[in-house]
N, C-alpha and C. Protein backbone atom coordinates (compact mmCIF):
# COMPACT_ATOMS: atom_id res chain seq x y z
N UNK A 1 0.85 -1.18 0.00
CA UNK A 1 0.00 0.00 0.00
C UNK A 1 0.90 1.24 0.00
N UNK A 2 0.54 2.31 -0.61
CA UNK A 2 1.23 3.47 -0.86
C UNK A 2 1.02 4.43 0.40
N UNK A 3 2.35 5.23 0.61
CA UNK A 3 1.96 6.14 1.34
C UNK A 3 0.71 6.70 1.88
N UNK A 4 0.43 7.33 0.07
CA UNK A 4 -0.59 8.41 0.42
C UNK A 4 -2.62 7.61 0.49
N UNK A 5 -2.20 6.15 -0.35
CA UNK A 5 -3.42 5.30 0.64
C UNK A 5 -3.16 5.00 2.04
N UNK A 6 -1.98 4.90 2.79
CA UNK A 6 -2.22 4.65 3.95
C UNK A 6 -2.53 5.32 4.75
N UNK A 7 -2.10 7.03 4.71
CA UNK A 7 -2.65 8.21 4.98
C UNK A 7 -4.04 8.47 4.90
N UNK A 8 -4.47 8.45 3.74
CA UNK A 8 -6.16 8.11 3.56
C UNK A 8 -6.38 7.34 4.52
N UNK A 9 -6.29 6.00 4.51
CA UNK A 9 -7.18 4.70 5.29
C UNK A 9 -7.26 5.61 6.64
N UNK A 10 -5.69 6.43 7.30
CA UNK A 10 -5.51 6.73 8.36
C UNK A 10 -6.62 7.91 8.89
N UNK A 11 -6.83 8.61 8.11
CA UNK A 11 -7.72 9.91 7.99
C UNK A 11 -9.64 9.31 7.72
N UNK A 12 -9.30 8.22 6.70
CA UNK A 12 -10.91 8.09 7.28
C UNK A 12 -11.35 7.41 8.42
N UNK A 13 -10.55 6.69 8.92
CA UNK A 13 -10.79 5.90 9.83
C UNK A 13 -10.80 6.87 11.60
N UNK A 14 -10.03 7.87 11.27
CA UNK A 14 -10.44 8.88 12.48
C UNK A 14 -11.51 9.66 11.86
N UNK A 15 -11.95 9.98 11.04
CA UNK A 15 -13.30 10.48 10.95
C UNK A 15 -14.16 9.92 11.13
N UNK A 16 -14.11 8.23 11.35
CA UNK A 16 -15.36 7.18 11.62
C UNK A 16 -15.55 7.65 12.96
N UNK A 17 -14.18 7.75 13.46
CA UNK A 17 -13.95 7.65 14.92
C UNK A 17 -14.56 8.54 15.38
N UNK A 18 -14.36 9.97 14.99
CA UNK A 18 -14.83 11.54 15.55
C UNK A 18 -16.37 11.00 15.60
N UNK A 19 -17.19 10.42 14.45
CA UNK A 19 -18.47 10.26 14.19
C UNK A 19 -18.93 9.62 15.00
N UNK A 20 -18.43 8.12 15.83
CA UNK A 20 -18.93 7.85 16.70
C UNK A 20 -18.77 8.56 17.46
N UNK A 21 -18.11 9.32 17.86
CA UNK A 21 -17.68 9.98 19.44
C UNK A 21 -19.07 10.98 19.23
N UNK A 22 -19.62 11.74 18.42
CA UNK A 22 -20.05 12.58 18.11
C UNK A 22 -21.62 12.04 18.42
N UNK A 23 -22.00 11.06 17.51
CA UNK A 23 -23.10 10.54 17.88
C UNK A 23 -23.25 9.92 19.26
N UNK A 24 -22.19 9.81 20.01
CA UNK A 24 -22.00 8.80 21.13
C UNK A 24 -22.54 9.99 22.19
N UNK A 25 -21.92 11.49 22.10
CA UNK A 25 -22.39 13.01 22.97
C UNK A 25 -23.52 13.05 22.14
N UNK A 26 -23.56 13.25 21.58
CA UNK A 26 -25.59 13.76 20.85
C UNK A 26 -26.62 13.01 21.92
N UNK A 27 -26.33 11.57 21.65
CA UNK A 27 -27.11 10.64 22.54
C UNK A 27 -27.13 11.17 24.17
N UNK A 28 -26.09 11.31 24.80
CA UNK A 28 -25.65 11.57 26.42
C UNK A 28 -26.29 12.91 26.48
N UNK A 29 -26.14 14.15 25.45
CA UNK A 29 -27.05 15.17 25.81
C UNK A 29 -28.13 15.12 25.93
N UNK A 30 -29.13 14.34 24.61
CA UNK A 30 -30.48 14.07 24.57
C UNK A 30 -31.03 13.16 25.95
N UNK A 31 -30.21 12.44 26.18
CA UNK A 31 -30.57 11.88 27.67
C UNK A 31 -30.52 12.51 29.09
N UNK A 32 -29.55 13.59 29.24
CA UNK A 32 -29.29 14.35 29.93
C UNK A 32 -28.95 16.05 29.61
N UNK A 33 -30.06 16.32 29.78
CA UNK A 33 -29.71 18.10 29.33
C UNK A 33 -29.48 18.64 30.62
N UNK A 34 -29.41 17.97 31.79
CA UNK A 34 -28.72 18.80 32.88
C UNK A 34 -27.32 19.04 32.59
N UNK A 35 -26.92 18.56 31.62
CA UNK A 35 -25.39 18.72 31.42
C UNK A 35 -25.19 20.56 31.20
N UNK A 36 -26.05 20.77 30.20
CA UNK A 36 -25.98 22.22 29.64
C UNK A 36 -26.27 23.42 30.74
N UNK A 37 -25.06 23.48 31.33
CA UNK A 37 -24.83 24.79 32.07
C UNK A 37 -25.54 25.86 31.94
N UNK A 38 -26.08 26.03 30.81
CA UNK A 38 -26.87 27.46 30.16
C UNK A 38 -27.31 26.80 29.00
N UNK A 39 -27.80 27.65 27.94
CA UNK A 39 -28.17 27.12 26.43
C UNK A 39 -26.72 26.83 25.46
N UNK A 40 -25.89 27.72 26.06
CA UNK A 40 -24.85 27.63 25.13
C UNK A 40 -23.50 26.72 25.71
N UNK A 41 -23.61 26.40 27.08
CA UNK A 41 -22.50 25.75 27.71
C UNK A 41 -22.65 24.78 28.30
N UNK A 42 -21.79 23.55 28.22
CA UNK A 42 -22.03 22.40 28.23
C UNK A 42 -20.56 22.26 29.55
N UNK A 43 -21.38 21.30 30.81
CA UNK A 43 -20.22 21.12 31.74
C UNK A 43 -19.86 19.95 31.55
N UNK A 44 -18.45 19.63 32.27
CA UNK A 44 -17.99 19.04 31.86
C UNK A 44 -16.58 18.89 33.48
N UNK A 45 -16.03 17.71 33.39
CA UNK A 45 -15.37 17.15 34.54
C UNK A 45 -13.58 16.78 33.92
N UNK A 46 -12.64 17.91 34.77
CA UNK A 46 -11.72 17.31 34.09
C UNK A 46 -10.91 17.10 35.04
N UNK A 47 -9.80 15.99 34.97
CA UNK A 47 -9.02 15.43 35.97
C UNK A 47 -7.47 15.15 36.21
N UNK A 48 -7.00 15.15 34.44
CA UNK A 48 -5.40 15.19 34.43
C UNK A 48 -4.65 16.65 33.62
N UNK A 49 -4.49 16.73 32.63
CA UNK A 49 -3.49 17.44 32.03
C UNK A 49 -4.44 18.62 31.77
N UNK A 50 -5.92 18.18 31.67
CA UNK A 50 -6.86 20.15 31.54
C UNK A 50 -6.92 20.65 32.79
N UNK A 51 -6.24 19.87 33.98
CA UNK A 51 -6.69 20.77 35.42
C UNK A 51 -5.71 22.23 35.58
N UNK A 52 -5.92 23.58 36.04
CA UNK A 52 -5.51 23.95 36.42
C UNK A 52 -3.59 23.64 37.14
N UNK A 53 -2.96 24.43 36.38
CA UNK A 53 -1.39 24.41 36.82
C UNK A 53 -0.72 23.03 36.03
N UNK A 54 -1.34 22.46 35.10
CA UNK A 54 -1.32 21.21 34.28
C UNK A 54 -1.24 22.55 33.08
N UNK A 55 -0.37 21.38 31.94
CA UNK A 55 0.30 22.14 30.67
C UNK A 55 -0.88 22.15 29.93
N UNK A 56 -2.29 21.42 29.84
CA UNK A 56 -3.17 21.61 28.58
C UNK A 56 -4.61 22.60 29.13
N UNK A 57 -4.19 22.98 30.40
CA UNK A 57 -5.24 23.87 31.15
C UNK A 57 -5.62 25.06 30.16
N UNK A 58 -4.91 25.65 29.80
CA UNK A 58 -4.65 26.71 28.70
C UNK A 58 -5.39 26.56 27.71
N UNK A 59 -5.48 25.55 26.94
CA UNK A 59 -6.83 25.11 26.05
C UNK A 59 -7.88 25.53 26.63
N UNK A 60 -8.30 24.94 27.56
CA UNK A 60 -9.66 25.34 28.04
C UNK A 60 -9.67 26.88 28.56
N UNK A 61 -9.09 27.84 28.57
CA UNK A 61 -9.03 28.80 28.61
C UNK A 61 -9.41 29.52 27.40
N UNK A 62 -8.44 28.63 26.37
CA UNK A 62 -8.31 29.88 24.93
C UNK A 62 -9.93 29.62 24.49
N UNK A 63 -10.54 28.11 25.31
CA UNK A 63 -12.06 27.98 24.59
C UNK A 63 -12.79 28.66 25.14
N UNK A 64 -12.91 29.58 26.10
CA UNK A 64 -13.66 30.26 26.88
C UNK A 64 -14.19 29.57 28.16
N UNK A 65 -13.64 28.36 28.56
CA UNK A 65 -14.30 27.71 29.61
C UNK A 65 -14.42 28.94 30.84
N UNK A 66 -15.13 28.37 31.69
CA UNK A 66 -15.12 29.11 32.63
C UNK A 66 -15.42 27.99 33.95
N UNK A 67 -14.08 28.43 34.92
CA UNK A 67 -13.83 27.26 35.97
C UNK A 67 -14.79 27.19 36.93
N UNK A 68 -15.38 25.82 37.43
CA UNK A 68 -16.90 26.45 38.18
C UNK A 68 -16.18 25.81 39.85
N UNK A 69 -15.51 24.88 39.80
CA UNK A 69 -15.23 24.32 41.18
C UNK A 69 -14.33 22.61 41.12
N UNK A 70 -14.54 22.96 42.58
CA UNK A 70 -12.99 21.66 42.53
C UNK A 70 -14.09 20.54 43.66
N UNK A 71 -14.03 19.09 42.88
CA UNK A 71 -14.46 18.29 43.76
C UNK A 71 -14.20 16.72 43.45
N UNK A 72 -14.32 15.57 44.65
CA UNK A 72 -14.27 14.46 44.37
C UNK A 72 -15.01 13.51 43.52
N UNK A 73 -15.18 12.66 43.20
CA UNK A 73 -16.09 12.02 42.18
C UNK A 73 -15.25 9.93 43.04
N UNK A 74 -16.38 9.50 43.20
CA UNK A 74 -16.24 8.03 43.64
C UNK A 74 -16.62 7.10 42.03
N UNK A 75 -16.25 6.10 42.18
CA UNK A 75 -16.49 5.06 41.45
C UNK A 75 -15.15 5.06 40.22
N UNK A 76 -14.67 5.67 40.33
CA UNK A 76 -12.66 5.45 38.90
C UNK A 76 -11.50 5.26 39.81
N UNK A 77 -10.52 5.00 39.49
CA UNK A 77 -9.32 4.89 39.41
C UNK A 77 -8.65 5.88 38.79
N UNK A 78 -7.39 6.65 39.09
CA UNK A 78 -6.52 7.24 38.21
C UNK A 78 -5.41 6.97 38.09
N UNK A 79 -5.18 6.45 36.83
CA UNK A 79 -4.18 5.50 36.57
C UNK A 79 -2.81 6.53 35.66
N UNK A 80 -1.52 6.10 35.53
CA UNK A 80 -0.92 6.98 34.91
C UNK A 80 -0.10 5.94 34.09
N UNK A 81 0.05 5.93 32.57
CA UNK A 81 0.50 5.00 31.52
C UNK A 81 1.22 6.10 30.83
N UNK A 82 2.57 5.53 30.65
CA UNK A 82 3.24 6.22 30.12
C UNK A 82 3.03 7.92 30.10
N UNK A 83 3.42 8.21 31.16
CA UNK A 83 2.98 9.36 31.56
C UNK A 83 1.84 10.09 31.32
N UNK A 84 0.80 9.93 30.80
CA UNK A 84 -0.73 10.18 30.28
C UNK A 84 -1.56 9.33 31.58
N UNK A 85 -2.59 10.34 31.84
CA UNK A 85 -3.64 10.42 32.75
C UNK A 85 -4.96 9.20 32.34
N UNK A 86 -4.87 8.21 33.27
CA UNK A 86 -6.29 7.66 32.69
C UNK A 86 -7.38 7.59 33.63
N UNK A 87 -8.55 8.19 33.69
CA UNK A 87 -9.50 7.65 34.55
C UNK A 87 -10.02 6.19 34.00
N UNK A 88 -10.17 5.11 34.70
CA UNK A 88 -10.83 3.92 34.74
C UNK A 88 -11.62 3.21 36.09
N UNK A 89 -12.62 2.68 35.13
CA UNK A 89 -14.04 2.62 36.39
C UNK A 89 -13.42 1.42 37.60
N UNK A 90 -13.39 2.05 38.39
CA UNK A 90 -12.64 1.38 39.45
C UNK A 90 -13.48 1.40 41.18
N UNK A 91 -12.78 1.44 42.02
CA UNK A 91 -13.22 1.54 43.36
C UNK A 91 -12.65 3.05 44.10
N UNK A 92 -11.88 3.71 43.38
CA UNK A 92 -11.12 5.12 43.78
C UNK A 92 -11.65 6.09 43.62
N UNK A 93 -11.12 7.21 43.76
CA UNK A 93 -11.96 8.54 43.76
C UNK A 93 -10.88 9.37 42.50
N UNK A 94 -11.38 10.21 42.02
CA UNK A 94 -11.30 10.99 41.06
C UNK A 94 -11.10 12.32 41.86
N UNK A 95 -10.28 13.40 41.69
CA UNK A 95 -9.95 14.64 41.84
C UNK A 95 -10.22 15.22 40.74
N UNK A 96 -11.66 16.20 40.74
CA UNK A 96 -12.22 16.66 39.14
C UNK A 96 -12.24 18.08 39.03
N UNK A 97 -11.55 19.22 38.29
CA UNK A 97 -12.05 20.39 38.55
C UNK A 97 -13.45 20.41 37.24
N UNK A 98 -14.68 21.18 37.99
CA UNK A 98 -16.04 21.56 36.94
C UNK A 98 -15.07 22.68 36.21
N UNK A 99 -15.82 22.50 34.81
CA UNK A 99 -16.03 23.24 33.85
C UNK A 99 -16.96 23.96 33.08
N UNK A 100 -17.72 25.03 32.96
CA UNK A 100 -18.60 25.04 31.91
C UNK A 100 -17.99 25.75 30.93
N UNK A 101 -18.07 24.66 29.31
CA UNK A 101 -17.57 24.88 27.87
C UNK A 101 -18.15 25.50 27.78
N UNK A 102 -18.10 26.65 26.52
CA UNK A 102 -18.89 27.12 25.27
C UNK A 102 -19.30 26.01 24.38
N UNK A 103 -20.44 25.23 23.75
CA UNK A 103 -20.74 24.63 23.02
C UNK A 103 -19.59 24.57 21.42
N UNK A 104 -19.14 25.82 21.04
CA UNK A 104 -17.94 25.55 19.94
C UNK A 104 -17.06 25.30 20.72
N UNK A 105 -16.93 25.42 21.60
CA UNK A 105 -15.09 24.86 22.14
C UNK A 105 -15.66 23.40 22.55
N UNK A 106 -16.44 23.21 22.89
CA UNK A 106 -16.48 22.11 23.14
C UNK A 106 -16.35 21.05 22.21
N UNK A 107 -16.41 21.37 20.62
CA UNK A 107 -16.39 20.24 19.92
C UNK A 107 -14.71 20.36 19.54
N UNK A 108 -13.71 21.55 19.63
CA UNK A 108 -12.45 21.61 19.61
C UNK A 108 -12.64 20.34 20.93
N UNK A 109 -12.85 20.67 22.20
CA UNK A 109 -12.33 19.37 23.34
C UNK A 109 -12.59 17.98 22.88
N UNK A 110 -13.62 17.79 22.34
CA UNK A 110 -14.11 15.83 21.80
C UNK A 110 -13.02 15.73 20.98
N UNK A 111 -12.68 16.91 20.23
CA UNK A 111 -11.28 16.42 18.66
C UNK A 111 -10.33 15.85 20.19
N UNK A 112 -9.96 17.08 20.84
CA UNK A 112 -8.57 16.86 21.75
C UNK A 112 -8.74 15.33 22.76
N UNK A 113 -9.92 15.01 23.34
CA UNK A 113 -9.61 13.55 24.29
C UNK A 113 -10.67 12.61 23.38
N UNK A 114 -10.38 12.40 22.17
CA UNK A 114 -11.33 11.42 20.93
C UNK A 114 -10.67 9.73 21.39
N UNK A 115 -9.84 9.78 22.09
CA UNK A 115 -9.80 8.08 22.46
C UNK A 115 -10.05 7.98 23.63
N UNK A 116 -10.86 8.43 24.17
CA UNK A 116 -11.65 8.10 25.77
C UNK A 116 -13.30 8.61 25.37
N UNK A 117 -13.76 7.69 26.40
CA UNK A 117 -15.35 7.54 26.06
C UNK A 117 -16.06 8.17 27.66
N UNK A 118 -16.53 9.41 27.06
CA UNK A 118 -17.50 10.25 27.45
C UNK A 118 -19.10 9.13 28.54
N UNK A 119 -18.74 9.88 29.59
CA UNK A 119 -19.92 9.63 30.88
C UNK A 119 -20.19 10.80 31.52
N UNK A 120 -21.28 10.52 32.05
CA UNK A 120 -22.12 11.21 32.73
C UNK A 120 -21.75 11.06 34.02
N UNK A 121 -21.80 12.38 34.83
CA UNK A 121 -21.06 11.92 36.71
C UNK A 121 -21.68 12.68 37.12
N UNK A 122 -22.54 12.53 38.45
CA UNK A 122 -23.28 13.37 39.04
C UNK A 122 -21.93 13.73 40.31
N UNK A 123 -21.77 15.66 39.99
CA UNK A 123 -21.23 16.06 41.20
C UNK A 123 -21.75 17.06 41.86
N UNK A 124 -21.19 18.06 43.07
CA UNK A 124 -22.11 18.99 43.59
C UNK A 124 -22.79 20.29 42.76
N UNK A 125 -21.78 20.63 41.58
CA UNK A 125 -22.21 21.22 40.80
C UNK A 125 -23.60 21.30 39.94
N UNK A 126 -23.82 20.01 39.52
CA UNK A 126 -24.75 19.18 38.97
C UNK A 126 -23.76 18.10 37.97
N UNK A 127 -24.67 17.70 36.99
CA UNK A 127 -24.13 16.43 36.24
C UNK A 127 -23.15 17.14 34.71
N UNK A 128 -22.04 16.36 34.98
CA UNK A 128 -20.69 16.58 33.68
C UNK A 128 -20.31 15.38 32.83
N UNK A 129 -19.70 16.01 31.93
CA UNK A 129 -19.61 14.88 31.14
C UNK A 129 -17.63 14.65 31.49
N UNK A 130 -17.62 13.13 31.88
CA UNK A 130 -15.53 13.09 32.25
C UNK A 130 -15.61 12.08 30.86
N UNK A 131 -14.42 12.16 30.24
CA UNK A 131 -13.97 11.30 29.53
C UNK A 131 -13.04 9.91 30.46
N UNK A 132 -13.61 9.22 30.33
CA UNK A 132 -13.09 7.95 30.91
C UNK A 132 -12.16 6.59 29.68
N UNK A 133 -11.69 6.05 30.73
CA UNK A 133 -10.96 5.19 29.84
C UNK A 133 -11.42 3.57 29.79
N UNK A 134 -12.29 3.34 28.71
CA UNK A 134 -12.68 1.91 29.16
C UNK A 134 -12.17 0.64 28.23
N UNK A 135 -11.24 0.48 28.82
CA UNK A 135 -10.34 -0.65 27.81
C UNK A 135 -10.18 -1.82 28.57
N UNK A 136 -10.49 -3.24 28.00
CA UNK A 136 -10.24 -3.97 28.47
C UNK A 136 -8.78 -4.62 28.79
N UNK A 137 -7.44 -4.44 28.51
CA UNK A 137 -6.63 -4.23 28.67
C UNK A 137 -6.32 -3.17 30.48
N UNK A 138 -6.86 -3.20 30.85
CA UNK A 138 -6.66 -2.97 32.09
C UNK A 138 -6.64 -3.71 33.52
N UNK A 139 -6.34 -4.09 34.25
CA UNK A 139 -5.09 -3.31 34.72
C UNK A 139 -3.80 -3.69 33.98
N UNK A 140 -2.84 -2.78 34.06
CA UNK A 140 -1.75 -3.21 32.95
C UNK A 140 -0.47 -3.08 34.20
N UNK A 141 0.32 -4.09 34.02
CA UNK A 141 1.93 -4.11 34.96
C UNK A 141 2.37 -2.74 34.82
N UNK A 142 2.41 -1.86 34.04
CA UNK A 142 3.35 -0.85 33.77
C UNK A 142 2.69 0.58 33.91
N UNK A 143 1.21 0.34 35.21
CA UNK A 143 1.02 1.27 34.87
C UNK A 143 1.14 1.81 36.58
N UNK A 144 0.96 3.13 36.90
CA UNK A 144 0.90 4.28 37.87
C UNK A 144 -0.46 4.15 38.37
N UNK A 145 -0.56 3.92 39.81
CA UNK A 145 -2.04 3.72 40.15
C UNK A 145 -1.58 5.36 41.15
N UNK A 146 -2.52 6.25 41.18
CA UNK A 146 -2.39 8.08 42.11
C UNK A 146 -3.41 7.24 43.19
N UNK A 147 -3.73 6.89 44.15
CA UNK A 147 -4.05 6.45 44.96
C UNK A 147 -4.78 7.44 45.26
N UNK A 148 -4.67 8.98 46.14
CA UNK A 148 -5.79 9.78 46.09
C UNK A 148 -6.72 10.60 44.35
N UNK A 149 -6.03 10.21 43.75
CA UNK A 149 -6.77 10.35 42.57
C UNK A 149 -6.34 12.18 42.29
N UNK A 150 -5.65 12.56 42.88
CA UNK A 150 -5.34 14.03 42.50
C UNK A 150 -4.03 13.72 41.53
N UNK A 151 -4.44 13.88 40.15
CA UNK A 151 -3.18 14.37 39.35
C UNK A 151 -2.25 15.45 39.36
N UNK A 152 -2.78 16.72 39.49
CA UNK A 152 -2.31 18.13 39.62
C UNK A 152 -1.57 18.21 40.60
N UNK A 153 -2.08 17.71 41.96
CA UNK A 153 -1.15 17.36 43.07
C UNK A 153 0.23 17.16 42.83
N UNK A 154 0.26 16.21 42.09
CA UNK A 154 1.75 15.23 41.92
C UNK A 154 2.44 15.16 41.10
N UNK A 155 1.70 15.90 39.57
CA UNK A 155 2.20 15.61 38.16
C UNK A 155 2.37 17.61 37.59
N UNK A 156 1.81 18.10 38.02
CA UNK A 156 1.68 19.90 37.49
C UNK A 156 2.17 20.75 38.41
N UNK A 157 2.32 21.90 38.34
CA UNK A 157 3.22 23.15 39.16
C UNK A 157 2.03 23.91 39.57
């Protein structure tokens, strides 16, 4: 196969991908519109590299997020693989700061965490959407279990 078909195959096959992810949030909103912060903002739960004093926090800035609060979340694990953040449904607690997106930044965020699958988490705020990691391949020898579940704590300045 040639380069520029394997490039193709590579490019449609993440557009299948975006499409499920896409139809996968359409569905989770239509089931839950407590998600939508307002008409135009959609909350949302984040836990490793978008938290505050973490290097990809800044994204959610340039999208207009606006930070609503800092809280625990029961039922994941936070696992660390090759230095990348994973929440997985576990017996641990999650360290989550709320978010409420702008509805366009928010579809920039689904491009940015498109290999983790979007849930619903009821916190004090009300209900967000965390991208979680559900792979069967877990637990893995090589990976970082954060025991209190605070990434920012241990991994950001």
């Amino acid at each position: 196969m040639s380069v520029a078909k394997k490039y193709l195959h590579y490019t449609e096959e993440r557009l299948r991908s975006l499409r499920r992810l896409a139809e996968r949030i359409r569905e989770l909103l239509i089931e839950n519109p407590t998600l939508f912060a307002a008409p135009d903002r959609i909350r949302i739960a984040v836990y490793g590299t978008l938290r505050r004093g973490c290097f990809r926090n800044k994204f959610l800035v340039e999208l207009g997020a606006r930070f609503v609060g800092k809280t625990k979340i029961g039922g994941f694990s936070l696992v660390i693989w090759y230095g990348a953040p994973f929440a997985v449904p576990g017996d641990g607690v999650l360290v989550v700061e709320i978010y409420e997106v702008p509805i366009r930044g928010f579809a920039h965020l689904c491009v940015l965490e498109r290999g983790y699958d979007p849930v619903v988490v009821e916190t004090q705020y009300g209900s967000a959407l965390l991208w979680v990691m559900k792979n069967p391949f877990w637990p893995r020898e090589d990976e970082t279990v954060v025991e209190d579940g605070d990434f920012a704590a241990h991994y950001c300045k």
